[in-house]
Each structure stands twice: as C-alpha cells, then as structure tokens.
Protein backbone atom coordinates (compact mmCIF):
# COMPACT_ATOMS: atom_id res chain seq x y z
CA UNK A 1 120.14 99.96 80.39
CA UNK A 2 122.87 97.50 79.26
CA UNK A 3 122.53 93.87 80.43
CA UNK A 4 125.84 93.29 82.63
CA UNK A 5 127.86 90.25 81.78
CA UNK A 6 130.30 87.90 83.57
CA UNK A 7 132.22 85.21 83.08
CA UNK A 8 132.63 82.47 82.63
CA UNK A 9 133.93 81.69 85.85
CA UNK A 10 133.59 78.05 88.01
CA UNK A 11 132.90 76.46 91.40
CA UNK A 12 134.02 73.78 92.77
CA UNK A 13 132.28 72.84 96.75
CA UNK A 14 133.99 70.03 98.23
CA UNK A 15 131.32 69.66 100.40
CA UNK A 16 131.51 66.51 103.46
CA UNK A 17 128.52 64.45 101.15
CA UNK A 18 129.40 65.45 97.62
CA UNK A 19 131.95 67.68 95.34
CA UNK A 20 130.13 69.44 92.96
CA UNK A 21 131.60 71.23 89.82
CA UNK A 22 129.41 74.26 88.50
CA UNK A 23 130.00 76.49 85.68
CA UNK A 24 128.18 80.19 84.75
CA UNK A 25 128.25 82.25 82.33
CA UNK A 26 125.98 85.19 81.22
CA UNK A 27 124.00 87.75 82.67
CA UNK A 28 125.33 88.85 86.01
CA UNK A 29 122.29 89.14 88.07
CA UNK A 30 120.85 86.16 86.66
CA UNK A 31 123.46 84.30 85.41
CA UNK A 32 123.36 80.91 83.23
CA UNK A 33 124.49 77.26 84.17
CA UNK A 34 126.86 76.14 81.60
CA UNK A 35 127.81 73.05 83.37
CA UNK A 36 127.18 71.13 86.67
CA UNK A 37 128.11 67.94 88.03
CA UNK A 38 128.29 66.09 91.47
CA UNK A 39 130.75 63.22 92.49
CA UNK A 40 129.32 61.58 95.61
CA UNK A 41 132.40 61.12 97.35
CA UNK A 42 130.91 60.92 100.98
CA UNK A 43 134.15 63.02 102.48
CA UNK A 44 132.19 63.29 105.52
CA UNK A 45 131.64 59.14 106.24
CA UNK A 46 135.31 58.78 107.93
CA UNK A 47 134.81 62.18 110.06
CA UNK A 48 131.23 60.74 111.53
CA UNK A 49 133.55 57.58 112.52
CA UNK A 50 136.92 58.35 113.65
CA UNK A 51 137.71 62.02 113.14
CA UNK A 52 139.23 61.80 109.69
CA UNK A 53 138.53 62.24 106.10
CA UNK A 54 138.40 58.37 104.44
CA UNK A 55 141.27 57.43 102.27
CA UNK A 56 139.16 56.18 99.50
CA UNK A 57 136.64 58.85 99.52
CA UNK A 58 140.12 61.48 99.66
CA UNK A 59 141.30 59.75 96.29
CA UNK A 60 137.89 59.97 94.03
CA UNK A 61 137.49 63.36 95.69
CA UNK A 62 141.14 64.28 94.31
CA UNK A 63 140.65 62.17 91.45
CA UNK A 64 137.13 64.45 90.47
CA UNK A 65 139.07 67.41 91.50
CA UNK A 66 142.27 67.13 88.92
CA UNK A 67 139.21 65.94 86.18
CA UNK A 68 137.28 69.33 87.22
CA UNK A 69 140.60 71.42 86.79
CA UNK A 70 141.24 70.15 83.27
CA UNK A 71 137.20 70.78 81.98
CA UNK A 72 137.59 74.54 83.24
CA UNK A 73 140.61 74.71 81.33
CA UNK A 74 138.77 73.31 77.94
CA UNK A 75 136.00 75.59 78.86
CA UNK A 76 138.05 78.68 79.46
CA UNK A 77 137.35 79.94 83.08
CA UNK A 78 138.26 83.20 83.96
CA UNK A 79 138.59 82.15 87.31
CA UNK A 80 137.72 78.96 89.32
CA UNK A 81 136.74 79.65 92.90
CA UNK A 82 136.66 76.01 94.69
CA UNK A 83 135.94 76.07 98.44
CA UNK A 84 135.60 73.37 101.37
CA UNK A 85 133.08 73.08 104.38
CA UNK A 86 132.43 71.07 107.61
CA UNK A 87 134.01 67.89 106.38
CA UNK A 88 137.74 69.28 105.93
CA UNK A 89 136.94 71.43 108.23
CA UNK A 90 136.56 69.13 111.43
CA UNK A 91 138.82 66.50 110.22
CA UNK A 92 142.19 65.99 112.15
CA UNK A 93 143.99 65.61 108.78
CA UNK A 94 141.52 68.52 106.90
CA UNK A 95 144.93 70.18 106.68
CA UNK A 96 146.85 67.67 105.27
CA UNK A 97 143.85 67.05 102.69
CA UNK A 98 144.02 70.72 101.43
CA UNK A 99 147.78 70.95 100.60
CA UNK A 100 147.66 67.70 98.47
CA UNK A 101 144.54 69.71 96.76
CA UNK A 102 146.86 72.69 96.60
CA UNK A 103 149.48 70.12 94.92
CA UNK A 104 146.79 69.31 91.78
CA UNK A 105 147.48 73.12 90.92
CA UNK A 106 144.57 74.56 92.78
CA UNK A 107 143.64 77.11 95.61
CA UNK A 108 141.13 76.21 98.04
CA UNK A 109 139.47 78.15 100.69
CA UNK A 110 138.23 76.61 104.02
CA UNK A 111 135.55 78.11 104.85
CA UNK A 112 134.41 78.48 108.15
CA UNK A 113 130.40 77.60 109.48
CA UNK A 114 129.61 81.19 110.08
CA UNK A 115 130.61 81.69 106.50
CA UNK A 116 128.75 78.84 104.93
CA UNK A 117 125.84 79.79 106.62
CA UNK A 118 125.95 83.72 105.33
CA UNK A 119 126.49 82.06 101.65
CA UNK A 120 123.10 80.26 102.21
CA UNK A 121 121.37 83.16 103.15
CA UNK A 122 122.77 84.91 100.69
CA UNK A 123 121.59 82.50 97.82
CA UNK A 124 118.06 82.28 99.02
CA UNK A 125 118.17 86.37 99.21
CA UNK A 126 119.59 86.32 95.29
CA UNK A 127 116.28 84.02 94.29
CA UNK A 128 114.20 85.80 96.82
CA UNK A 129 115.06 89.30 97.54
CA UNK A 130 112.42 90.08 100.15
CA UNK A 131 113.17 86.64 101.91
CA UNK A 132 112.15 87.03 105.77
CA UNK A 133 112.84 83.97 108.10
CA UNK A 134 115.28 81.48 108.43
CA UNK A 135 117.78 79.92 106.00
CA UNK A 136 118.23 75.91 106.85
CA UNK A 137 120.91 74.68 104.76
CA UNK A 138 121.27 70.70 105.24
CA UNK A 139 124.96 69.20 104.48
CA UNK A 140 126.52 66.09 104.42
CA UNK A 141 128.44 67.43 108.09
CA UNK A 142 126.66 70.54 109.36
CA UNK A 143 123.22 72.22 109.30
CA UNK A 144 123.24 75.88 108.99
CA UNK A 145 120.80 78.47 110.02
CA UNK A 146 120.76 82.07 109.73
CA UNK A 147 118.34 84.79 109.72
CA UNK A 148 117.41 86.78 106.85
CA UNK A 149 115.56 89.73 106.12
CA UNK A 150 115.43 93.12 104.48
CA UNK A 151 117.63 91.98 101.66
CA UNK A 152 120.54 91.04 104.34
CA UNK A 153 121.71 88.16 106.52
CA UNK A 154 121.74 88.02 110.20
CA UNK A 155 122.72 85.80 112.76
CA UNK A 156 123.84 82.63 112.34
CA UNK A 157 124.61 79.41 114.29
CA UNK A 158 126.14 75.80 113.01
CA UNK A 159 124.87 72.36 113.87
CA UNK A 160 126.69 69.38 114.19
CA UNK A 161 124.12 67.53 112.50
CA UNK A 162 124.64 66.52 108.93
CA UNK A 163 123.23 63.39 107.13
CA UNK A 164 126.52 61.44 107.14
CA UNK A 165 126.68 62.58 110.86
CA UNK A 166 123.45 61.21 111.64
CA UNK A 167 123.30 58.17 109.75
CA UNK A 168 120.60 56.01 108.46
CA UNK A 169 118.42 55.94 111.63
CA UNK A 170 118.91 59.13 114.17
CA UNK A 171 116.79 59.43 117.07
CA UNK A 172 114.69 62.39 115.97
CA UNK A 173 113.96 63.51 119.58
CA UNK A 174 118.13 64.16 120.00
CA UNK A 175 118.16 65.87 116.59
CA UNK A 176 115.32 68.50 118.15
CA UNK A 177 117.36 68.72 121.21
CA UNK A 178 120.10 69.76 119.22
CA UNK A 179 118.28 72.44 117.37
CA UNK A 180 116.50 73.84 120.04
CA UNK A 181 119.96 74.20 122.60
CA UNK A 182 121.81 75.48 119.38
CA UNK A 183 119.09 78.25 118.46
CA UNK A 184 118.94 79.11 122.36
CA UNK A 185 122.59 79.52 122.36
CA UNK A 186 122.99 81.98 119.52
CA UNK A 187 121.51 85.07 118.73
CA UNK A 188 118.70 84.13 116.39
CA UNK A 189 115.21 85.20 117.50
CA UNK A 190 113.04 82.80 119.21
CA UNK A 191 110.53 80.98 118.51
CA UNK A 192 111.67 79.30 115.71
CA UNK A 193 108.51 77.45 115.01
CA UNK A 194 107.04 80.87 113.99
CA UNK A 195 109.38 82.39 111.45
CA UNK A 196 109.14 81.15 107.68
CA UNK A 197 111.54 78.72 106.97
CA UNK A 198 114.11 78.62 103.55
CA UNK A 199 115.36 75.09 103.79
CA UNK A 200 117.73 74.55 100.68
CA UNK A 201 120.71 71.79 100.22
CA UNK A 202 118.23 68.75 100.51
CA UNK A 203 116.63 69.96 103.77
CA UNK A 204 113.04 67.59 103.76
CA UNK A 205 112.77 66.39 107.42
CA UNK A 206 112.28 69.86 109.89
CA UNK A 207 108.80 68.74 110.09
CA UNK A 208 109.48 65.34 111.84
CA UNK A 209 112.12 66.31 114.22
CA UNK A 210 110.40 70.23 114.81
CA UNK A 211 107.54 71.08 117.12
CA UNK A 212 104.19 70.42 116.61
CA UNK A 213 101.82 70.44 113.72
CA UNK A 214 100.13 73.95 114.70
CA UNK A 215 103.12 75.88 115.18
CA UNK A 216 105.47 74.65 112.32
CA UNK A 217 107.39 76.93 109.80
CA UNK A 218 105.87 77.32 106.54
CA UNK A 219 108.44 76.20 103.70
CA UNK A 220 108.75 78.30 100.77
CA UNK A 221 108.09 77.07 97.29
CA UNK A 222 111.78 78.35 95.99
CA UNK A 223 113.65 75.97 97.90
C-alpha cells in the first residue's frame, strides 16, 4: 500500500504564554517536523492583570507573526493554518488584536475552550490510539480536560487556571478547588483520581495540587 503524503503545510498557535510556528511535511499519518519555533511573548500576562492583551507583548507577538508569514512563504506552504486560544479569547480587546493580525495578510481562527480541549485529545489519540483517561492540557490561560477513549474524545470542561493566571506562587489548595468544582460541573466521569491521566503542554504539577498519594492518576510515558 502506497505511503500517503501531505504537505507541506504550517501552524501557527498564538497561544496566551507563547506563539509557536511549526512546519510538516511528509507522511500523512506520521508526518515530519520541518521547522518549529516558539516566541515567548507572554500574551496572557496583561489578561491575568487587567483584562487585556499587553501592548508590548501584542507587538513581538505581531512582530513574530509577519516574520512567520514570510518563512512559510520561502518554504512554500500549501496552506498555513494559524489559530488563537484563551488569551485572545478572554481579552476585552481579543477582537481588536485579531483584525490587526488579519491586517499582516493572515486568517486566524479563535478557537473556542471546548475546541482546544478536543484538539488535545485528539493529539494524544494520534500518538496513542488506544488512549483511555483524561487529556490535561496546561496553557499559559486555561487548563483543558477531556475524556478519551476508544479512539474518540469525550467530554470536556475548561479551567481558568493557566500559569500566567496563577502566577509564581498559587495557593495549591484553591487550584484543587478549582479542579474538583470544574470536573463536578461537567460531564466527565468521576473520580478523577482513578482514570489515567495524558497531561501534555507542560502539565508537571497534578500531583501537588491532586488528591492523595494512593489514589493519584498514573501519567503516561508519551506525554
């Protein structure tokens, strides 16, 4: 059988920590990174404070942007695909933010938190097929979870609890509280504690703000 092949196409995440610039090529089901790079641009800092998306970090984001643009045009992208999350998303001026995007000659997509969190669960399921748990994707703004199993996602819920959110020093006792009242108040399964956890995105710290020793979520090696 004939290897399928793509490409090459790009994507850009203007995510509320970081914009990241990613480039594949190749196989389809297994496809090849031709490039990849992150701007730390910290989008998310000025929503944590006052509700809006930082001047500064809106300038080397658009700056990074127009610079990401040109590359995909030297590399000779098919398509670019170049979507934002919870940082544009919750900011009063997220709007304002996309169209001067949309000025540089681009098209993003807002995406919403139900969405980012299928996308998760959807890349753990490409690396793992038979993944069966939870998906815990850690952002800059948000922190997704969503059940998967059987080669599909399930239900989801966003948390307002990203790492520019939190900041250097969160209670971890509140950050529980959180969890627990968001997982309570969505349709994923309970308990928690006893499904196998996927964290991906930088997720390291379930185990210090999540219940006890005996009845924690095993990680997976993958993530």
């Amino acid at each position: 059988m004939p290897i399928k092949r793509f490409g090459p196409v790009g994507i850009i995440d203007i995510g509320s920590n970081s914009v990241r610039f990613v480039a594949y090529g190749g196989a389809e089901r297994v496809p090849s990174v031709l490039f990849n790079e992150k701007v730390m641009a910290a989008l998310g800092k000025g929503v944590a404070k006052n509700g809006k998306l930082d001047p500064l970090a809106m300038n080397l984001t658009l700056r990074s942007l127009a610079r990401f643009r040109q590359l995909g045009k030297e590399m000779g992208l098919k398509r670019v695909h170049i979507v934002a999350t919870a940082a544009v998303r919750d900011a009063v001026n997220g709007k304002e933010f996309l169209k001067l995007i949309a000025d540089l000659g681009l098209k993003p997509r807002l995406i919403s938190g139900d969405e980012e969190a299928e996308l998760a669960g959807l890349g753990v399921i490409s690396a793992i097929p038979n993944a069966k748990g939870i998906v815990a994707d850690l952002g800059g703004g948000s922190l997704e979870l969503i059940g998967v199993a059987r080669g599909g996602v399930g239900s989801a819920v966003t948390l307002p609890l990203g790492v520019l959110r939190l900041g250097p020093d969160p209670e971890k006792s509140d950050i529980a509280h959180v969890i627990r009242n968001g997982v309570k108040s969505s349709q994923l399964k309970e308990p928690l504690p006893r499904r196998r956890l996927f964290p991906c995105a930088g997720v390291t710290g379930y185990e210090d703000v999540g219940p006890s020793a005996a009845d924690r979520p095993q990680s997976s090696d993958h993530a």
